[in-house]
Protein backbone atom coordinates (compact mmCIF):
# COMPACT_ATOMS: atom_id res chain seq x y z
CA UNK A 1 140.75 75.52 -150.58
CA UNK A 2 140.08 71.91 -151.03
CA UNK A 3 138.59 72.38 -154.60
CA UNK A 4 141.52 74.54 -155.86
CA UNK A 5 143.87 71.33 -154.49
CA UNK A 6 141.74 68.69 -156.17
CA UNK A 7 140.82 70.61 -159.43
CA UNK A 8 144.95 70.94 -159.63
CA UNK A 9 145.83 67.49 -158.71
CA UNK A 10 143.63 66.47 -161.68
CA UNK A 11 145.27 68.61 -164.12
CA UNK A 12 148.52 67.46 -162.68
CA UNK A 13 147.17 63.86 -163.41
CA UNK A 14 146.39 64.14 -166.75
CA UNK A 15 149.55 66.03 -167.29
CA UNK A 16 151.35 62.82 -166.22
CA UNK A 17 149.57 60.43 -168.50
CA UNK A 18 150.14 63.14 -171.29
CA UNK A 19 154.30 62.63 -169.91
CA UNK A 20 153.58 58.76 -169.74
CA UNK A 21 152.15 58.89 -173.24
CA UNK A 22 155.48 60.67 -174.63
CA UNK A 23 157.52 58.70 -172.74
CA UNK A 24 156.36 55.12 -173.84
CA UNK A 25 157.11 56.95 -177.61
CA UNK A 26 160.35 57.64 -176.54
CA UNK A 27 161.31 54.82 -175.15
CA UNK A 28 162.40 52.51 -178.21
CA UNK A 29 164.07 54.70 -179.43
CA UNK A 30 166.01 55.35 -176.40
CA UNK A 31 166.77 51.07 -175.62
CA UNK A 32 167.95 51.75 -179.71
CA UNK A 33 170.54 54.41 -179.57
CA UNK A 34 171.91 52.23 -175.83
CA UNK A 35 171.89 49.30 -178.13
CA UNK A 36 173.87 51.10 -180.70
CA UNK A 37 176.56 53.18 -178.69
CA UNK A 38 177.03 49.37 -177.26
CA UNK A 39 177.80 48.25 -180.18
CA UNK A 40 180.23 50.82 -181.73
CA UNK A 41 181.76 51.20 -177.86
CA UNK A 42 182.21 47.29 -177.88
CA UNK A 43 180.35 46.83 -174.50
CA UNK A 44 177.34 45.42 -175.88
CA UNK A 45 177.85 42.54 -178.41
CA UNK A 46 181.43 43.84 -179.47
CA UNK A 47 182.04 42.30 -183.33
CA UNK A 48 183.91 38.93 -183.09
CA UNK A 49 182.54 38.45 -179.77
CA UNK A 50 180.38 34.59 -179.09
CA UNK A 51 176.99 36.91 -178.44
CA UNK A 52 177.54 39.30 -181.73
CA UNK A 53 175.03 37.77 -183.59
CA UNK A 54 172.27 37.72 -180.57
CA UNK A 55 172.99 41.24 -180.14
CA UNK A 56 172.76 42.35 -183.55
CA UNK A 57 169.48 40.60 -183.85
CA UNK A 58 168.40 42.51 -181.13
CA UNK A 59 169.59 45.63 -182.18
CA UNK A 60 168.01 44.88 -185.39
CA UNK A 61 164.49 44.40 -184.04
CA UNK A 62 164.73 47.50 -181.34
CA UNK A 63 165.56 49.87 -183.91
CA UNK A 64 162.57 48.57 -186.13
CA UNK A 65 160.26 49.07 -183.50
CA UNK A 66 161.93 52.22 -182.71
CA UNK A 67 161.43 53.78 -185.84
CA UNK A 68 157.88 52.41 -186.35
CA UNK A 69 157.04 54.06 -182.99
CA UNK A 70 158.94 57.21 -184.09
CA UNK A 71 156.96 57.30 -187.41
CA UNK A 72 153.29 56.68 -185.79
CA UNK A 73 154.10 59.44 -183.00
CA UNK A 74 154.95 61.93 -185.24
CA UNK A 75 151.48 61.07 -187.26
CA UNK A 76 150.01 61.87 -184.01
CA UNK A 77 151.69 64.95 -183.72
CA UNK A 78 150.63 66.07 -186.92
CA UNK A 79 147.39 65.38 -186.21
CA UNK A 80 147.03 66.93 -183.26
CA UNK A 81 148.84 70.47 -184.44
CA UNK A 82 146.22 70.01 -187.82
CA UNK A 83 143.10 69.18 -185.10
CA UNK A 84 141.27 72.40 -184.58
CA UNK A 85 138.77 72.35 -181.03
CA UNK A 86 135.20 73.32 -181.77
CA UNK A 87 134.22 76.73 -181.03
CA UNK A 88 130.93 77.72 -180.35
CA UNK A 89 129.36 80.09 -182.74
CA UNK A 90 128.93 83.28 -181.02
CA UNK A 91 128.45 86.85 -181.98
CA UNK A 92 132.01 88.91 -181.05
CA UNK A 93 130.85 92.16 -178.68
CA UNK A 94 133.98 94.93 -179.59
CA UNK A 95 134.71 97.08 -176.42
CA UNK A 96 133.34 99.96 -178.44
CA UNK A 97 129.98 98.29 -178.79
CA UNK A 98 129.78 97.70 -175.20
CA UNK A 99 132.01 99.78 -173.16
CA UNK A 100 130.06 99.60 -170.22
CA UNK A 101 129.56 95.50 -170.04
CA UNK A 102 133.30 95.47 -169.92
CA UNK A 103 133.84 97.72 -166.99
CA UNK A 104 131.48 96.06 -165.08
CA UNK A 105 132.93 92.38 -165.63
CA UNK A 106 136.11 94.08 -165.24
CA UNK A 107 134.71 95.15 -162.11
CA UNK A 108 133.76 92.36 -161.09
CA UNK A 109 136.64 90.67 -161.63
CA UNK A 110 138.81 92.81 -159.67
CA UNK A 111 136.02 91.95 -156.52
CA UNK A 112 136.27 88.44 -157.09
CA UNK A 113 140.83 89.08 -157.73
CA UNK A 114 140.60 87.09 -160.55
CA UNK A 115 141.71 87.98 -163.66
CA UNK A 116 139.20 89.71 -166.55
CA UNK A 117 138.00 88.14 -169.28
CA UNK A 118 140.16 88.60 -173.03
CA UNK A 119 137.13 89.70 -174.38
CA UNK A 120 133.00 89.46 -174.68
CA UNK A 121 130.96 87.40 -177.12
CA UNK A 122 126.85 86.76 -177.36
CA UNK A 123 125.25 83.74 -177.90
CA UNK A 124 121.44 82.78 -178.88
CA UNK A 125 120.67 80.36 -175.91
CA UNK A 126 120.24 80.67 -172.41
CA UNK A 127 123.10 79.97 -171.16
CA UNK A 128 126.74 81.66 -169.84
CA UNK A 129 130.27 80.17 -169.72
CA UNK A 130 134.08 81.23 -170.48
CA UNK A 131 135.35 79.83 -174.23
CA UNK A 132 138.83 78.63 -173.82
CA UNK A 133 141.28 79.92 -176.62
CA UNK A 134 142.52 78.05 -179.59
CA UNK A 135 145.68 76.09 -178.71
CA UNK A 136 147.30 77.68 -181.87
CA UNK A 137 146.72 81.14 -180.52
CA UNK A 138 148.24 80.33 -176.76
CA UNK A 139 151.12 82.32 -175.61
CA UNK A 140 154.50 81.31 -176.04
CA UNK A 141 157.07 79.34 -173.36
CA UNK A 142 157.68 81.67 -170.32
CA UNK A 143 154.36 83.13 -170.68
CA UNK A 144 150.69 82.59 -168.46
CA UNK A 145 148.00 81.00 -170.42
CA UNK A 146 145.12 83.41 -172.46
CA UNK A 147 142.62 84.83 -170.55
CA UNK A 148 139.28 83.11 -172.00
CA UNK A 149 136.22 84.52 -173.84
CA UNK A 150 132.97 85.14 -171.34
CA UNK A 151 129.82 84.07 -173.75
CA UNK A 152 126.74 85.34 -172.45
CA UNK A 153 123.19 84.24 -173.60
CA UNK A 154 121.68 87.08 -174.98
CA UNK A 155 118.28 86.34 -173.77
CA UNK A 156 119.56 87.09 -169.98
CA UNK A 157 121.05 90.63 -171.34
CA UNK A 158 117.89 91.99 -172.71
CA UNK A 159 115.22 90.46 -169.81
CA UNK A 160 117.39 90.47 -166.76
CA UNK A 161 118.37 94.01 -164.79
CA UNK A 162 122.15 95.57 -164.24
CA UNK A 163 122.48 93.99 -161.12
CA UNK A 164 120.91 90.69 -161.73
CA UNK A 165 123.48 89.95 -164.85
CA UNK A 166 126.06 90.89 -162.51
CA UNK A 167 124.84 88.61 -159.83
CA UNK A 168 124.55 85.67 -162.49
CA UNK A 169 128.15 85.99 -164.12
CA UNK A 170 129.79 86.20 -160.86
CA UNK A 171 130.18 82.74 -160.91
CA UNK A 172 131.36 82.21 -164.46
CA UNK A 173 133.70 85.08 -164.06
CA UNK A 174 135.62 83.99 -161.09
CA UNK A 175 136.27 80.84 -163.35
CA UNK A 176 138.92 82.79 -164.55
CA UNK A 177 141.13 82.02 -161.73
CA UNK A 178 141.00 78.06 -162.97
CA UNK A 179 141.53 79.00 -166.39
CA UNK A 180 144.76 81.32 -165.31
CA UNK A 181 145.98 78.46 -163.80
CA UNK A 182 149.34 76.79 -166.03
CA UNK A 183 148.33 73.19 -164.79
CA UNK A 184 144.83 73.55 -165.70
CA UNK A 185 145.34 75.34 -168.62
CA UNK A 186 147.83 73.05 -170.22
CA UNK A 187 145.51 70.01 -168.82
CA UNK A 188 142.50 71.57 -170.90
CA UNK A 189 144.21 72.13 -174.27
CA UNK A 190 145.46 68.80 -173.94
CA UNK A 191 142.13 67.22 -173.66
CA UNK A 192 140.31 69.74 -176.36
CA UNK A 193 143.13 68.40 -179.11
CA UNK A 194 142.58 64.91 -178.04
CA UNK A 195 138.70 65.22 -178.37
CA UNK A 196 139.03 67.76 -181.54
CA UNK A 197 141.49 64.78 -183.51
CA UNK A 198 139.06 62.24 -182.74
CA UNK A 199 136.55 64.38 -184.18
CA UNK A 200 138.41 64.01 -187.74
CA UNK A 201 137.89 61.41 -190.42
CA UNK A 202 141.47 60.48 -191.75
CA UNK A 203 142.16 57.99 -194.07
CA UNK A 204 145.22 56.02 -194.90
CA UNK A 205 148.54 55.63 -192.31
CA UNK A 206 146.89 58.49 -190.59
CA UNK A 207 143.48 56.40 -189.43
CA UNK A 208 146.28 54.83 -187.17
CA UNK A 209 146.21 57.81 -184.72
CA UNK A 210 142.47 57.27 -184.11
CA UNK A 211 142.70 54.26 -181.51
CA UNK A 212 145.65 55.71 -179.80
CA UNK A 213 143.92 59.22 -179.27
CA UNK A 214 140.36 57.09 -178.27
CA UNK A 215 142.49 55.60 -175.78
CA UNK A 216 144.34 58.63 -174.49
CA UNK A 217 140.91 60.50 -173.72
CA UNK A 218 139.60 57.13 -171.87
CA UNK A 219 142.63 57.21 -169.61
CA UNK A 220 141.71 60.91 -169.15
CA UNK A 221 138.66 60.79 -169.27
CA UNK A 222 137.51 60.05 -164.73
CA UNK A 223 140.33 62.90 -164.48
CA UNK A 224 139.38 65.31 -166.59
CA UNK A 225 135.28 65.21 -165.07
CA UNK A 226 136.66 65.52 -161.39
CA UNK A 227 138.65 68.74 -162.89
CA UNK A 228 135.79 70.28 -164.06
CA UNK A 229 133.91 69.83 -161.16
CA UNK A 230 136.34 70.93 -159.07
CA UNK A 231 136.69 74.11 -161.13
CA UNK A 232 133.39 74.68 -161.08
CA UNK A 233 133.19 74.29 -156.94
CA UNK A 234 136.38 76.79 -156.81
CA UNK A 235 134.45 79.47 -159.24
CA UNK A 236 131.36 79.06 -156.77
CA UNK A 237 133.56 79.46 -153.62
CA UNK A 238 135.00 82.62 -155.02
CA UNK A 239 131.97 83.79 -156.13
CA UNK A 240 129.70 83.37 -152.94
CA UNK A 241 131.13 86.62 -151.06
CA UNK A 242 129.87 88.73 -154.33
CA UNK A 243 126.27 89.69 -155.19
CA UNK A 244 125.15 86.63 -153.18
CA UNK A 245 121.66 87.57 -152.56
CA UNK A 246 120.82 89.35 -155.69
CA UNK A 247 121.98 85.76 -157.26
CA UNK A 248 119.53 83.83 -155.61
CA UNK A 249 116.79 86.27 -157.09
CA UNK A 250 118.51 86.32 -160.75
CA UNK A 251 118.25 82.66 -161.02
CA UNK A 252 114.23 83.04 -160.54
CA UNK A 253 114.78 85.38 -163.59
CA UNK A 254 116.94 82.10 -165.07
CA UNK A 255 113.95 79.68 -165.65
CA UNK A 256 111.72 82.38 -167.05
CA UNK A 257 113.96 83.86 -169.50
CA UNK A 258 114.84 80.01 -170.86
CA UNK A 259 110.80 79.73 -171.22
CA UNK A 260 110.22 82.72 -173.04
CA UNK A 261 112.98 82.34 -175.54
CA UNK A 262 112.04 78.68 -175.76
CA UNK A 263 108.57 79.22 -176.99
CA UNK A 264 109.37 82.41 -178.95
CA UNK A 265 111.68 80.55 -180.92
CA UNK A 266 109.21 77.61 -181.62
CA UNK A 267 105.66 79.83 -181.76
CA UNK A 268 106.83 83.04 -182.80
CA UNK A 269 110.26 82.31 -184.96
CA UNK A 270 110.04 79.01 -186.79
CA UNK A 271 107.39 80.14 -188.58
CA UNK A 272 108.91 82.92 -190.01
CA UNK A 273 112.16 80.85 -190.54
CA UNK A 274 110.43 78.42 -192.72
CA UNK A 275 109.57 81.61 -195.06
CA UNK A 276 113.21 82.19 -195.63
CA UNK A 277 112.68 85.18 -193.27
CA UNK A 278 114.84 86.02 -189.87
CA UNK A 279 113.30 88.51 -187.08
CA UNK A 280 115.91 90.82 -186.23
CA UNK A 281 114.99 91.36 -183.26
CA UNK A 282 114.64 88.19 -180.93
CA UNK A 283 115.79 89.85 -177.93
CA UNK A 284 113.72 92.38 -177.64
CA UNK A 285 111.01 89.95 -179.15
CA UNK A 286 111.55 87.94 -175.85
CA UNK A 287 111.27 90.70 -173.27
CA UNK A 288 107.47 91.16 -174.71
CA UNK A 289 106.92 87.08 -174.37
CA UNK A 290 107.79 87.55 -171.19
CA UNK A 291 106.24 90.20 -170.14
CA UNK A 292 102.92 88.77 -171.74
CA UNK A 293 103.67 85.88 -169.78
CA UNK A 294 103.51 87.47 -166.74
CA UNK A 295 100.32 89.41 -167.76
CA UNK A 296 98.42 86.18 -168.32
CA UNK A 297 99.82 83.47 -166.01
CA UNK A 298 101.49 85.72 -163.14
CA UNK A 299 104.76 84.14 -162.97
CA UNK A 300 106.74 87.10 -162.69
CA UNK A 301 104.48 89.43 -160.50
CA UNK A 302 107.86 91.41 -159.42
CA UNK A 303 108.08 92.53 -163.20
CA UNK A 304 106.77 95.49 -162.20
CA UNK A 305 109.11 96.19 -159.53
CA UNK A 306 111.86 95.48 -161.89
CA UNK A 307 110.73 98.15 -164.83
CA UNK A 308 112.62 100.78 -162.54
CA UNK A 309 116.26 98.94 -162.39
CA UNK A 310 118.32 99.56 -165.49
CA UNK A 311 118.37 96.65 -167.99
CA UNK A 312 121.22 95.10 -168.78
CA UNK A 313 120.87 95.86 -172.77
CA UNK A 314 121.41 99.93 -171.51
CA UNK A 315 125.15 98.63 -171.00
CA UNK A 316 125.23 97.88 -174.94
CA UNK A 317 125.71 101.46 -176.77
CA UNK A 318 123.68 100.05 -179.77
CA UNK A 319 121.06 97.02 -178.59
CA UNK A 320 119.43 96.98 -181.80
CA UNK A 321 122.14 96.42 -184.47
CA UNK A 322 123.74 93.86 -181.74
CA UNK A 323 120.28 91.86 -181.95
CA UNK A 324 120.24 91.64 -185.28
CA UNK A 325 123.57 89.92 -185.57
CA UNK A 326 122.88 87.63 -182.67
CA UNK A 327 119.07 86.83 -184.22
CA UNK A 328 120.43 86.13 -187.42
CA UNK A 329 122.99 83.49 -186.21
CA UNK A 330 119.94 82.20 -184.36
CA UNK A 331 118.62 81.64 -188.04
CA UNK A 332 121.48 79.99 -188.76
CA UNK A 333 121.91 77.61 -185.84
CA UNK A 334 118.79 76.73 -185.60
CA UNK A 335 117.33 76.07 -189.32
CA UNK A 336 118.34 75.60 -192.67
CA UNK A 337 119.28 78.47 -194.73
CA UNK A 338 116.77 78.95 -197.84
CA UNK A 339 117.98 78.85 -201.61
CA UNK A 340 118.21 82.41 -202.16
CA UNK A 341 119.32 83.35 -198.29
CA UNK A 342 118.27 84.84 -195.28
CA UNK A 343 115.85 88.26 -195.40
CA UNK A 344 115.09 90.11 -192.51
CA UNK A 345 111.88 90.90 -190.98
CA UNK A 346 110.56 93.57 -188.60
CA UNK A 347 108.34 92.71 -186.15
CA UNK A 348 105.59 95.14 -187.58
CA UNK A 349 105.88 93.14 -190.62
CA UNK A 350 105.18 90.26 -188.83
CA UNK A 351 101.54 89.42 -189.48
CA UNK A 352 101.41 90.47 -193.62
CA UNK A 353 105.05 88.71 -193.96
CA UNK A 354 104.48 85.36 -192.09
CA UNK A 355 100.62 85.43 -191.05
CA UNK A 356 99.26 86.20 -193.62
CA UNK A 357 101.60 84.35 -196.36
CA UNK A 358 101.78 81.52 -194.48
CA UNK A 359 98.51 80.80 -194.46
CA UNK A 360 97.59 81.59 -198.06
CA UNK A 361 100.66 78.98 -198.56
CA UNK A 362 98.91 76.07 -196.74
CA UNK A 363 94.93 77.45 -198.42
CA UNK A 364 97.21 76.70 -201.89
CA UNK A 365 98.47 73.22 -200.52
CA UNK A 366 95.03 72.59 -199.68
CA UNK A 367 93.60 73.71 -203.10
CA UNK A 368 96.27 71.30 -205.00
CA UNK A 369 95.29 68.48 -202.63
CA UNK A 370 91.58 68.80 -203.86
CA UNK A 371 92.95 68.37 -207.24
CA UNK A 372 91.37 71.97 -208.64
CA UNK A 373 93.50 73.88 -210.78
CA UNK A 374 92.82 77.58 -210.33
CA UNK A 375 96.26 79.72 -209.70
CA UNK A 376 94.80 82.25 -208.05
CA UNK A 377 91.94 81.26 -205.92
CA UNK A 378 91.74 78.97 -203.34
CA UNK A 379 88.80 76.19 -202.47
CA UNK A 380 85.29 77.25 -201.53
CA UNK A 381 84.39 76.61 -197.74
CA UNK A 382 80.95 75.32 -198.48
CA UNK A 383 82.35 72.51 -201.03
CA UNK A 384 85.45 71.76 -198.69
CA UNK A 385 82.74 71.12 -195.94
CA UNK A 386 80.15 69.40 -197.84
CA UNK A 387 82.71 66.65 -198.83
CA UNK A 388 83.99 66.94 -194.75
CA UNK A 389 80.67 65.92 -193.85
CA UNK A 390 80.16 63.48 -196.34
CA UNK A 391 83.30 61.17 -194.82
CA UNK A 392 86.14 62.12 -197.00
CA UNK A 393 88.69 63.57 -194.54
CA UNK A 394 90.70 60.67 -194.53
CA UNK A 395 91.12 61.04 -198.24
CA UNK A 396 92.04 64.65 -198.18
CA UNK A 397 94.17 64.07 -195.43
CA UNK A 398 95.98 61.66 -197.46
CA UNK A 399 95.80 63.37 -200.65
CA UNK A 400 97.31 66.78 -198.74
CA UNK A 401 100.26 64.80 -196.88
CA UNK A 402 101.57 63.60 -200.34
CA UNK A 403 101.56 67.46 -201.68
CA UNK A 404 103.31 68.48 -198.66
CA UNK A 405 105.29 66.14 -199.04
CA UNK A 406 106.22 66.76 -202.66
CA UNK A 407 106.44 70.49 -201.72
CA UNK A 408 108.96 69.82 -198.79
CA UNK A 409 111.59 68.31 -201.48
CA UNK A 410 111.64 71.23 -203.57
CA UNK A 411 111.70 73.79 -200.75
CA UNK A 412 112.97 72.29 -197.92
CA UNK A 413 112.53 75.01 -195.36
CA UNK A 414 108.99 74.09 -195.53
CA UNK A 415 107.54 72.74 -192.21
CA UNK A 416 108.52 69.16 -191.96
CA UNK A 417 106.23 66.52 -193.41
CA UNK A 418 103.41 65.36 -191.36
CA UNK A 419 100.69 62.20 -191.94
CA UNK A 420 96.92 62.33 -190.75
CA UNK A 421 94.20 64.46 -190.02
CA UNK A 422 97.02 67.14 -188.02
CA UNK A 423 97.81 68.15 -191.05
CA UNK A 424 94.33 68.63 -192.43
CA UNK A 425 93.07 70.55 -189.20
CA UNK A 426 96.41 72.89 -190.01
CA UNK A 427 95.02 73.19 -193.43
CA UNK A 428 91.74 73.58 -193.39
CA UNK A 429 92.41 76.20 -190.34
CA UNK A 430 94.38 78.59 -192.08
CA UNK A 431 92.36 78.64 -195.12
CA UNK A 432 89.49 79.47 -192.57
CA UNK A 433 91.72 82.01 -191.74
CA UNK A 434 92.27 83.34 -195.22
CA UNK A 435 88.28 83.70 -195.65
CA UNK A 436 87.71 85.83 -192.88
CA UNK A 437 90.55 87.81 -193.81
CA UNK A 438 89.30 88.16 -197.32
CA UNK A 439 85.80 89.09 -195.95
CA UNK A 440 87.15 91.81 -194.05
CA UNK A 441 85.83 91.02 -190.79
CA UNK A 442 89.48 90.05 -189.37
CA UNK A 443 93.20 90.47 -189.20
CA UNK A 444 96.50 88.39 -189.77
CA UNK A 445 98.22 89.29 -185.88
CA UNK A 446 101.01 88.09 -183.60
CA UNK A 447 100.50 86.60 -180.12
CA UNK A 448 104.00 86.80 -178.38
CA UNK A 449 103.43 83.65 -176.63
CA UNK A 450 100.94 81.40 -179.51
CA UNK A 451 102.47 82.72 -182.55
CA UNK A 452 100.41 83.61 -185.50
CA UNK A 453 96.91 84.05 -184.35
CA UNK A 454 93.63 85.38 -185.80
CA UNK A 455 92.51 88.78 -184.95
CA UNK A 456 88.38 88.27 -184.87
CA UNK A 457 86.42 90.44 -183.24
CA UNK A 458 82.97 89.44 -184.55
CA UNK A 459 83.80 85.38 -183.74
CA UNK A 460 85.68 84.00 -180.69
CA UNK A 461 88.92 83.37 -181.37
CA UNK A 462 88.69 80.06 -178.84
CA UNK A 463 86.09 78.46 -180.40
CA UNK A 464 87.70 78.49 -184.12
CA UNK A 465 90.14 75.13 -182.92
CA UNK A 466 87.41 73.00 -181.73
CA UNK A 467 84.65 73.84 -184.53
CA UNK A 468 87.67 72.76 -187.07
CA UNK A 469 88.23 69.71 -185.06
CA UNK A 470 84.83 68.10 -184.94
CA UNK A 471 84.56 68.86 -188.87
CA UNK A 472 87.60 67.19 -189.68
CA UNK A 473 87.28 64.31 -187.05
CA UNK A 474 83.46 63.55 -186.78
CA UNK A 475 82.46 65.39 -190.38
CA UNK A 476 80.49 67.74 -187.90
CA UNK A 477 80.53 71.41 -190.00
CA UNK A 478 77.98 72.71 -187.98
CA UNK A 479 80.09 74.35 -185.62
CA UNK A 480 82.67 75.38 -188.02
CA UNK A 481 79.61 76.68 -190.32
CA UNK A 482 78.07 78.45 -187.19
CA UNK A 483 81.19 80.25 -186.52
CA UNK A 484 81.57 81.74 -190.07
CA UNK A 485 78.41 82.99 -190.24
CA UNK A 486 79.36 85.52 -186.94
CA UNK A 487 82.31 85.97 -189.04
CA UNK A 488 80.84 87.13 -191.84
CA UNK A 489 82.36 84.73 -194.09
CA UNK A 490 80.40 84.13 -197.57
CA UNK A 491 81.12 80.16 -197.68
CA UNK A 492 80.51 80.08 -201.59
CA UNK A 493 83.19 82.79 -201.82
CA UNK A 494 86.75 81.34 -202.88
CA UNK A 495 89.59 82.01 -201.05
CA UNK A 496 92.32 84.23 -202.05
CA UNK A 497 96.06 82.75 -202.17
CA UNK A 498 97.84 85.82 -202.63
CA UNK A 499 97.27 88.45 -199.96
């Protein structure tokens, strides 16, 4: 029990500096009302008396500083009723929408006798914890503090099993116990409305209560660590005679989720973001990363093993609605909302929506950066080689970052500017891309794990990157020229730039 003793000595701590705090407002006006019943009661610089005028100096200058010390505390009061503690954006799961999930961390929460969480909430990330409430919504005097808000990362309900999600929030649910606790709780809201008022930009009389809440938190601040840690040691004390084993296991499942949403989000999503579209569904997007992870690099060889244990979406009564709310925040968090707003995208739209497009939108920044006109054809290959070969990449490469560039001002969800020959090997790429596309011979698809990809079967797909490297880096075409021809790309033919 040593970590329930220290995590409450260092609420208790903080709770005193919060009294010492109130206490050194107080106290002017306290030696001010002494100095005054002195005076009226004649004990203290009684009128006529040798010391009058001492005293009533005194007095004089106490109750100043009284009621300049009475005036800045109540700014700070003000301020710290007005502050408002960040809340991490999360999607709200209603009991109806997951009746299950709630009786099992109900469950569980009666196993670990600690008391359930208020409610359930999703996040996009890969990550779990409990959300304190807001201080304005806390019970009144005579009352326990609110139970908290479990967040879960959505990535770990759709890829991990039943029992493994239960096995991983065993842990975050027995912080409950901390969070139940009046010391704690009162400790906690006292350090979110410091750290929310700093958070503030005030100006006038009220930029005053800056420095005094800066230096609250710093005397808080070694007290308020060594709480949390100590809350976090009591949740894992509580939670080691529950689902110990299958946690071990889960947290293999841990790493691997976190790397499949990672690089869906950055191959697969961003791409389609910068189109002012959102896949709606991430989750379920992720559970195919995954398991084309484990197809090609054998990271999860139990996968298989897994496929017969219920997954924890099946406790959701409607997955996919609940994954489009939680993919579209994703959009949100994560990237800049277009001009005319968020649309959403299936993945079977995928490769005509954000392939395709996308590359027809780089062919047309490619076109404008060879300074030809023609609105709805792109450049010929053989031309856009010949001058390759003939040592002008470094002036195309300049000439395309400045129309990116000019292109990422108007429409800034565009990909973010980049200088060199990158951005011409991009370029020229996906209007290599368009050609084979246009000739028939290939497909816009979607690798789970790459992204956009080219769908080839006449040319190898692997070859493609280097060919376009040596023609942009050593004006070699050969390669690139070699690998058309199995395509069955006419070089003279322009290319499309609307699909």
């Amino acid at each position: 029990m040593a970590a329930v003793d220290t995590a409450r000595a260092r609420a208790q701590a903080v709770l005193r500096l919060r009294g010492r705090a109130l206490a050194a407002a107080a106290l002017p006006a306290a030696c001010a009302v002494v100095l005054l019943a002195g005076r009226f009661t004649g004990r203290i610089g009684a009128p006529g008396s040798p010391d009058a005028p001492l005293w009533d100096g005194i007095r004089w200058a106490v109750c100043a500083v009284a009621a300049l010390t009475l005036a800045l505390a109540a700014l700070v009061a003000a301020a710290h009723r007005r502050a408002v503690p960040p809340v991490t954006p999360a999607v709200p799961l209603a009991r109806a929408d997951a009746p299950e999930l709630y009786r099992l961390i109900e469950e569980l929460a009666e196993r670990l006798d600690v008391p359930a969480p208020a409610a359930i909430a999703l996040t996009p990330d890969c990550d779990s914890w409990l959300e304190e409430p807001h201080p304005a919504g806390r019970p009144g005097r005579g009352t326990g503090p609110a139970a908290p808000v479990l967040v879960i990362g959505s990535p770990f309900l759709w890829w991990m099993r039943a029992a493994e999600l239960r096995a991983l929030l065993a842990p975050v649910v027995a912080g409950t116990a901390a969070a139940a606790d009046p010391d704690i709780a009162a400790a906690r809201r006292w350090l979110r409305t410091l750290d929310a008022a700093l958070g503030e930009r005030r100006r006038g009389p009220a930029a005053l209560t800056g420095p005094i809440d800066r230096r609250l938190l710093g005397a808080c601040r070694e007290h308020s660590a060594e709480l949390e840690h100590a809350a976090a040691a009591w949740a894992s004390e509580r939670a080691r005679a529950v689902d110990y084993g299958p946690r071990i296991a889960a947290q293999a499942q841990v790493g691997l989720a976190y790397a499949g949403w990672d690089r869906l989000l950055t191959r697969v999503a961003l791409p389609a973001w910068r189109l002012g579209l959102h896949p709606a569904h991430l989750n379920a997007g992720v559970v195919s990363a995954l398991t084309e992870l484990s197809r090609r690099d054998r990271l999860a060889d139990d996968y298989g093993n897994r496929l017969g244990d219920r997954p924890a979406c099946d406790l959701l009564e409607e997955p996919g609605p609940v994954d489009a709310r939680v993919s579209r925040l994703a959009a949100e968090l994560l990237h800049e909302e277009p001009a005319d707003g968020w649309q959403p995208l299936d993945w079977e739209d995928y490769p005509r929506q954000v392939v395709d497009r996308g590359w027809r939108a780089q062919a047309a920044a490619l076109q404008a950066a060879l300074g030809e006109d023609r609105p709805q054809t792109g450049p010929a290959l053989d031309k856009l080689l010949a001058r390759l070969a003939a040592g002008e990449a470094e002036e195309l490469a300049a000439a395309l970052a400045g129309q990116v560039a000019r292109a990422a001002r108007v429409a800034p969800p565009l990909p973010p500017v980049r200088s060199g020959r990158d951005l011409l090997v991009e370029h020229l790429t996906a209007t290599v891309c368009c050609a084979a596309v246009d000739a028939g011979t290939a497909t816009p698809g979607l690798d789970w794990l790459d992204g956009p990809v080219l769908v080839c079967p006449a040319a190898p797909r692997a070859e493609l990157a280097p060919a376009v490297a040596r023609a942009v880096e050593d004006g070699q075409d050969g390669p690139l020229r070699a690998w058309l021809e199995r395509a069955g790309v006419r070089l003279e033919r322009p290319v499309r730039l609307s699909g």
